[in-house]
Structure formats: structure tokens, C-alpha cells
Protein backbone atom coordinates (compact mmCIF):
# COMPACT_ATOMS: atom_id res chain seq x y z
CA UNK A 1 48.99 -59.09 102.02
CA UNK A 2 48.11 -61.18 105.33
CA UNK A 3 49.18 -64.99 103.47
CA UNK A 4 47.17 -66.65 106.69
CA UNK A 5 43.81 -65.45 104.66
CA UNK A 6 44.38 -67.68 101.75
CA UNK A 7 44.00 -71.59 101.98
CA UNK A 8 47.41 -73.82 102.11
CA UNK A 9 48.30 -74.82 98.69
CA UNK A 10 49.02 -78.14 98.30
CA UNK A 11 50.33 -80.27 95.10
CA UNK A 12 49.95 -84.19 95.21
CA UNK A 13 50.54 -83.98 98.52
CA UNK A 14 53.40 -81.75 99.21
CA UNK A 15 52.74 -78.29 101.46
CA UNK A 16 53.84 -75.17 98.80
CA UNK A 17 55.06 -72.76 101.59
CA UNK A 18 52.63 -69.54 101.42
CA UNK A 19 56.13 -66.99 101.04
CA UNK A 20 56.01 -68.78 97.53
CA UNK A 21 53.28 -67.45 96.73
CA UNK A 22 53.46 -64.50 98.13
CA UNK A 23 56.34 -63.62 96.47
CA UNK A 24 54.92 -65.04 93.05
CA UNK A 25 51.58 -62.19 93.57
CA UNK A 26 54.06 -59.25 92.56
CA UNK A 27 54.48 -60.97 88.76
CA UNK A 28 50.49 -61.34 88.80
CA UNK A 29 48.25 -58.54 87.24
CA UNK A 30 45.32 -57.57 89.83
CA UNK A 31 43.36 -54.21 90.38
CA UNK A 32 44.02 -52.36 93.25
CA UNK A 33 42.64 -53.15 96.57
CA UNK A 34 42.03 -56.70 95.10
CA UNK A 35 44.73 -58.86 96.55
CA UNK A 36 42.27 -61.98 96.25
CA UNK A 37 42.56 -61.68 92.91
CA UNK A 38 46.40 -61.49 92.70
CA UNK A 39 46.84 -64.45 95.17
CA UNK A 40 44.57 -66.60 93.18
CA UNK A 41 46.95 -66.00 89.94
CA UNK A 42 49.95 -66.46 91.78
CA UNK A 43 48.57 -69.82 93.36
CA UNK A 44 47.88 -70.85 90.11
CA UNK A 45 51.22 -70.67 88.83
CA UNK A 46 53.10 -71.84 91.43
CA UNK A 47 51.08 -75.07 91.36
CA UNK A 48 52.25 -75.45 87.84
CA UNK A 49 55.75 -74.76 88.63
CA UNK A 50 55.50 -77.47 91.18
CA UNK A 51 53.74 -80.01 89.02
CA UNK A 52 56.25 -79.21 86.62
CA UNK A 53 59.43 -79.89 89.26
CA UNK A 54 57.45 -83.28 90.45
CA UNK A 55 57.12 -84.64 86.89
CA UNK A 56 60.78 -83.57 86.43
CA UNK A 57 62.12 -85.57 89.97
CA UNK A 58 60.32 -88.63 88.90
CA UNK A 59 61.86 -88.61 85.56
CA UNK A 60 65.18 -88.01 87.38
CA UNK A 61 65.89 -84.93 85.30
CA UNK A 62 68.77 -83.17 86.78
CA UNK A 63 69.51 -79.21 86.70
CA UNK A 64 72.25 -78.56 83.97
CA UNK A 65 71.68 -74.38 84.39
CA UNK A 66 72.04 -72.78 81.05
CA UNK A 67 73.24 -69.30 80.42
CA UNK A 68 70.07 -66.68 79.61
CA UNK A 69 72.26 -63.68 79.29
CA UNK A 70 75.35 -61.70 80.04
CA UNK A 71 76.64 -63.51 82.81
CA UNK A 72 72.92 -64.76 83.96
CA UNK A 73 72.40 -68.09 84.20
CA UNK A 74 68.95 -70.55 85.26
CA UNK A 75 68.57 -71.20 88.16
CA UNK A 76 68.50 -75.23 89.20
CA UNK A 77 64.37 -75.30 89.03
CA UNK A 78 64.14 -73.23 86.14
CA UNK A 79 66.95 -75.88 84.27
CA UNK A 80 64.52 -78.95 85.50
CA UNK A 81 61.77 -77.07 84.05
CA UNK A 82 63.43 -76.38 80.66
CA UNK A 83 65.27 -79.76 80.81
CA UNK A 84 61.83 -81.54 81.26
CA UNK A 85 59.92 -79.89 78.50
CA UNK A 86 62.84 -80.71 76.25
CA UNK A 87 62.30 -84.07 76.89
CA UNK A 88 58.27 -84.10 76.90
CA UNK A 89 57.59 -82.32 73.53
CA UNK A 90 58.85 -83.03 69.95
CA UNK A 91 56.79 -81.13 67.30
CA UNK A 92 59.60 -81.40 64.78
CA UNK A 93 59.91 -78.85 61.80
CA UNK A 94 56.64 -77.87 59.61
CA UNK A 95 56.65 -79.14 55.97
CA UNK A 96 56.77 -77.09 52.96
CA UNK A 97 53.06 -77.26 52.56
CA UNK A 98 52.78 -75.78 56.01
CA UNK A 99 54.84 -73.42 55.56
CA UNK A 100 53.32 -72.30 52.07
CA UNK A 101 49.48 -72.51 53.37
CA UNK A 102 50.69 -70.06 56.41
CA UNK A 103 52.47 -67.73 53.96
CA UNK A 104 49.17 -67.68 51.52
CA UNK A 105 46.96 -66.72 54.07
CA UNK A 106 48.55 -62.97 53.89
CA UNK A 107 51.49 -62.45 52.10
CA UNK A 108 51.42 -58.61 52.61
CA UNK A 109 51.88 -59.85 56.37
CA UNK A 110 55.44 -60.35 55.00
CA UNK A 111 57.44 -56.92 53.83
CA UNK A 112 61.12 -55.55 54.38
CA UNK A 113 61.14 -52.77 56.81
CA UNK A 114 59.61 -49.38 55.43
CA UNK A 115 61.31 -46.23 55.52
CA UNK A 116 60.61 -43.11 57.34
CA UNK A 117 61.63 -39.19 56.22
CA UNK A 118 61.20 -37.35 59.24
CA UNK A 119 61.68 -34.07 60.63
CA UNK A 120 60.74 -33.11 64.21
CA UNK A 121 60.64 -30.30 66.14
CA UNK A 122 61.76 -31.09 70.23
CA UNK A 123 60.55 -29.38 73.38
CA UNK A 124 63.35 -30.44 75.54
CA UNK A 125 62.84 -31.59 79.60
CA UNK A 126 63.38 -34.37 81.71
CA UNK A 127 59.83 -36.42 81.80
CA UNK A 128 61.04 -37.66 85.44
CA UNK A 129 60.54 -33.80 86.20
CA UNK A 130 56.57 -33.04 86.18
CA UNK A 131 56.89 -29.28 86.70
CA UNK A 132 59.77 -29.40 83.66
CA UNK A 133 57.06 -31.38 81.91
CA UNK A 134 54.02 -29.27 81.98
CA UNK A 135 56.39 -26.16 81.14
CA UNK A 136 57.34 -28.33 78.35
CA UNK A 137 54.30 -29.29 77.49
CA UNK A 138 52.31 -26.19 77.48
CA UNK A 139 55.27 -24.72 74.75
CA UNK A 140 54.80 -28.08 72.38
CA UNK A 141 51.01 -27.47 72.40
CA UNK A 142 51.49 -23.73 71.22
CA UNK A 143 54.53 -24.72 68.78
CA UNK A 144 52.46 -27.82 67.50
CA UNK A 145 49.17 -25.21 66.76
CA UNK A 146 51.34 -22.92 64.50
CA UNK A 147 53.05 -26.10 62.18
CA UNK A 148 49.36 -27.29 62.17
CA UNK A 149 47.89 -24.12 60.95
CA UNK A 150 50.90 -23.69 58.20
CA UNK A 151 52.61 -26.65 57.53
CA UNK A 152 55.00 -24.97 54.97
CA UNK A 153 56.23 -22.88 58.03
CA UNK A 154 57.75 -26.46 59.64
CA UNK A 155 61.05 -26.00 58.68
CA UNK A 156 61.46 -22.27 59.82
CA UNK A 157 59.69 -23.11 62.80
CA UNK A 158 62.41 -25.75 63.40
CA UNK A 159 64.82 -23.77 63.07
CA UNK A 160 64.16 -20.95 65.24
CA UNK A 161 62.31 -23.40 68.22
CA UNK A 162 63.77 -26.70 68.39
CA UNK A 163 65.87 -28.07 71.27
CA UNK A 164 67.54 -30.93 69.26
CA UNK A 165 70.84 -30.31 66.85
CA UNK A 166 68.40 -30.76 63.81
CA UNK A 167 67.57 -27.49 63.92
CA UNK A 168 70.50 -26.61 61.87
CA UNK A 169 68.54 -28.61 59.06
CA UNK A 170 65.19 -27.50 59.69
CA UNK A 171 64.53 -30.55 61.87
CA UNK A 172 64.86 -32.70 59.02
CA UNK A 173 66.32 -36.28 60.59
CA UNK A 174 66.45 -38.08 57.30
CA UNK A 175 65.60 -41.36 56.48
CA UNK A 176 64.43 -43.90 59.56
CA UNK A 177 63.71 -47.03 59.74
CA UNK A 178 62.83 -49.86 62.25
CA UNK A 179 64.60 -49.46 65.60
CA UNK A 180 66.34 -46.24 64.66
CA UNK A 181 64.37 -44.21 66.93
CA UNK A 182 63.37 -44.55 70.52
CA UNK A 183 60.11 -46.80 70.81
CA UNK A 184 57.46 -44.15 71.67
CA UNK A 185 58.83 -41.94 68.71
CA UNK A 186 59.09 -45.12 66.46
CA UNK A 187 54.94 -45.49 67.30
CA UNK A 188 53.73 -42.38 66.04
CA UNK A 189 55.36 -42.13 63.30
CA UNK A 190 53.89 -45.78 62.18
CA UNK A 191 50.72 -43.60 62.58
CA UNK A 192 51.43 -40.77 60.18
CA UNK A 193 50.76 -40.56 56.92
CA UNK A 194 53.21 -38.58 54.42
CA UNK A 195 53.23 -35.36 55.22
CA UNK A 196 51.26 -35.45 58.40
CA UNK A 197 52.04 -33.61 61.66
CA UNK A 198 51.32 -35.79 64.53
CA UNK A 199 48.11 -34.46 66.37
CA UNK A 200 49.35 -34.19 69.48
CA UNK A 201 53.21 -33.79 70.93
CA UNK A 202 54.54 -37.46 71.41
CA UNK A 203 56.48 -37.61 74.79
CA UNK A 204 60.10 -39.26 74.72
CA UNK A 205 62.88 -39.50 77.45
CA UNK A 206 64.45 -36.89 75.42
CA UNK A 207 61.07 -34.33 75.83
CA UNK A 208 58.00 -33.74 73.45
CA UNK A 209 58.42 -33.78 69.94
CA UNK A 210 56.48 -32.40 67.38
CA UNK A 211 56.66 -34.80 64.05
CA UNK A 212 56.34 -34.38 60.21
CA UNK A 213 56.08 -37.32 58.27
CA UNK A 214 57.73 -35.97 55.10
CA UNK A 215 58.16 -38.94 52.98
CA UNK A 216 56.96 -42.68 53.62
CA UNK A 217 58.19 -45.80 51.86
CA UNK A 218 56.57 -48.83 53.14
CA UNK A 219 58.30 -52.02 52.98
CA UNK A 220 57.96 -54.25 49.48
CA UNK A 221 56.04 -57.85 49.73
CA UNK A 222 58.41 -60.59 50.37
CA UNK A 223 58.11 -63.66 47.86
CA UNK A 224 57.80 -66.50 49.77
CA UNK A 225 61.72 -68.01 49.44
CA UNK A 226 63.11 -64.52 51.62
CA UNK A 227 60.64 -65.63 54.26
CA UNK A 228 60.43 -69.14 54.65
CA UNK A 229 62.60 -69.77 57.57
CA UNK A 230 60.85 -67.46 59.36
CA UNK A 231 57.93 -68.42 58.79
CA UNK A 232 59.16 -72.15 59.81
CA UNK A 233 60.65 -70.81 63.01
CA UNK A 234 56.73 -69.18 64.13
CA UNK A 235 55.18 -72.26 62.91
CA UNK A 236 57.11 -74.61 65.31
CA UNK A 237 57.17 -71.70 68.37
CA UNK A 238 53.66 -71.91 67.95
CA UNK A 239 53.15 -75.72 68.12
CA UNK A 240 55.81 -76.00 70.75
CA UNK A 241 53.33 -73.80 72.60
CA UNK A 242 50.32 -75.94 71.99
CA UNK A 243 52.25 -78.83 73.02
CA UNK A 244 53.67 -77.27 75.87
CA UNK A 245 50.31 -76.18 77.16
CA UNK A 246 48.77 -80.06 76.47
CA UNK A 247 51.24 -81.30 78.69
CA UNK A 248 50.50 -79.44 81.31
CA UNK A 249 46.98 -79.88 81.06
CA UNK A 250 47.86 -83.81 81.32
CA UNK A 251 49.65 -82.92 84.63
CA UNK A 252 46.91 -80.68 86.08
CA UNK A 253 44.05 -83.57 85.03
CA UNK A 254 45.98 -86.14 86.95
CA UNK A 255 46.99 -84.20 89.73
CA UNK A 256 45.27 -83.66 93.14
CA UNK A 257 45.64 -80.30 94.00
CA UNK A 258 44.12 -78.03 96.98
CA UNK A 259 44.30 -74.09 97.32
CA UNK A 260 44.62 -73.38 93.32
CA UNK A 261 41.69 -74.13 90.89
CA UNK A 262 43.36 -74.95 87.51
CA UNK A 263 40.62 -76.42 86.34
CA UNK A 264 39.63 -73.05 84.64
CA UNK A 265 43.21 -72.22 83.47
């Protein structure tokens, strides 16, 4: 991306350097062959960060970096960020009424997990391998035609075909529930009904799987009292967000800036 195309951006008066905003384009969604688009985005946000770090100087927050993970830690702008919103928005905790109304709306929003009996029959192969894939592929398709055609013939089938140690049990996996599974087979079977075979074979890092939903429990409504602090904690993430966003609509309206258009934001 030739930066010399794009106008200078430039926040109250200070000169952004363009390599800031170059570098900012690869975290911006574009289409391809559209790097107008992406620049634009990136411009965008990097005028908020720096509206964000001038409020922060003038308030004389300093950078106290906090630790975001396993030996990761904020860097100085991101701490000035984080230490100025602390300061900027209050939305204290919602009220019991709040937190009722929000509950009330849809209770059956609110359920323990459900529970999944599963069995599955795997195509082994390494998905990073395409010709491995296609071979793989071509046998689940074949494999997935017979369980269709008679589904009583799933466990056999199991048994003589699959790749995974299940086989033993006629790729019966037991009972699953949330997280138990790897993401892509967690989705289909949140798509099955009980005793459904999944339509097509659902591709995992471990190969393509054929699934049978044999069983399906789904999770109970919660009363109210077994979700209430949850409910409190989405409340006041949400407000903090509306806050959040207020604030830095108060910057943007005060601010002269050049090369972004956050007007539209």
C-alpha cells in the first residue's frame, strides 16, 4: 500500500505518522484490491487512539501497565488508554429492578448447559494436507450415504470404518457437553436433533466426522436467583460500552481532525 496516496492525518494539531496507519490497515476488514477502504478504517481508529492519548496527557494520567496474560503485559499507551477510561466512566452496578426487567424479557435465554449423546464415525487426515483431504473426503461422503440410508447400521458401520478409538464402542462418545469437543464439532451437533445424522461430514483438525445425535438433553430454565450476577455483570459491560462510546463521541465533536472522517463513526 503506497501511504503517500492517502492525506496526512492530523489530530488537534499533531502529525499521526502514516507507518501508524499503515500498520493499523492489517487489523481493518477491506475487500480485496480495495486498500482505500482499509486505510480509511485504519485512519479512523488511530485518530481515536490519539484523541484518546491527548485527553489522557492533559489529565496527566500516567502508564501503570497491567498484566493481560501469561507473562503479557500493556503496553504504556494501551495503560493511558485503560487508565483514562477508568477515570472518565462510572455506570455503577444495575438495581434489582434492572436486573429482574432484563431477566423477564426471556428467561429461557437463561439454561444450564445441555447435554449431548454422541457417536461419530471419523475419516482421519490432516486438513493442512488438501490431497489427504479430498481422499478423505470423498470416503466420508460414501460412509455418510450408507448411515443415512440405514441408520440402525451406525454402530456396525463404526465399528468396521472409523479412524478414532471409539470404534471399539460403535463410535459411541457418551455424554458431551459445552466445550468438551473441538469448536467446529461442538457446532453441528447444536444443529442436530436426537437421532439425526449430520447432513454432510463436519471437518475437524482431527479429519471429517460423520455424527449421530443419539440422545439430547437441553439445559433446564434457570430461576432468576442462579443467574442474577450474571445477568448484573452484562448489564454494566453493556452500559460501560454506551458510556465508553459517549465519551468518545464528546472527544471526536470537539476535536479538529484532518485525514479521518469520524463524523460517520
Amino acid at each position: 500500500m503506497n501511504a503517500a496516496m492517502f492525506p496526512d492525518l492530523i489530530v488537534n494539531g499533531e502529525h499521526v505518522p502514516h507507518t501508524l496507519v499503515a500498520a493499523e490497515t492489517q487489523n481493518q476488514d477491506a475487500p480485496k484490491g480495495k486498500p482505500g477502504i482499509a486505510w480509511r478504517k485504519a485512519a479512523n481508529a488511530v485518530a481515536i487512539r490519539t484523541l484518546l492519548l491527548q485527553e489522557a496527557r492533559s489529565r496527566g494520567i500516567a502508564a501503570d501497565p497491567q498484566e493481560v496474560g501469561p507473562g503479557r503485559f500493556e503496553t504504556d499507551e494501551e495503560a493511558r488508554i485503560r487508565g483514562l477510561l477508568e477515570e472518565a466512566i462510572d455506570v455503577g452496578v444495575p438495581d434489582d429492578a434492572a436486573i429482574e426487567a432484563e431477566w423477564s424479557k426471556d428467561p429461557s435465554r437463561f439454561r444450564s448447559p445441555p447435554l449431548w449423546e454422541v457417536s461419530h464415525i471419523l475419516i482421519a487426515c490432516d486438513p493442512r494436507d488438501a490431497e489427504a483431504r479430498d481422499r478423505a473426503l470423498n470416503r466420508a461422503k460414501k460412509l455418510l450415504d450408507i448411515a443415512s440410508n440405514d441408520p440402525k447400521a451406525f454402530a456396525a458401520l463404526a465399528a468396521r470404518e472409523s479412524d478414532c478409538g471409539s470404534k471399539s464402542s460403535g463410535g459411541a462418545l457418551g455424554q458431551l457437553g459445552p466445550g468438551d469437543t473441538v469448536p467446529e464439532f461442538e457446532a453441528a451437533l447444536r444443529t442436530l436433533a436426537e437421532g439425526e445424522v449430520t447432513s454432510e461430514p463436519v471437518l475437524t483438525r482431527h479429519g471429517y466426522h460423520i455424527i449421530r445425535m443419539d440422545a439430547l438433553a437441553l439445559g433446564q430454565v434457570l430461576p432468576l436467583a442462579a443467574v442474577r450476577a450474571r445477568i448484573a455483570e452484562a448489564l454494566e459491560k453493556a452500559a460501560w460500552a454506551r458510556e465508553a462510546r459517549r465519551f468518545v463521541d464528546q472527544l471526536v465533536q470537539s476535536a479538529d481532525i484532518e485525514g479521518a472522517d469520524l463524523k460517520q463513526v
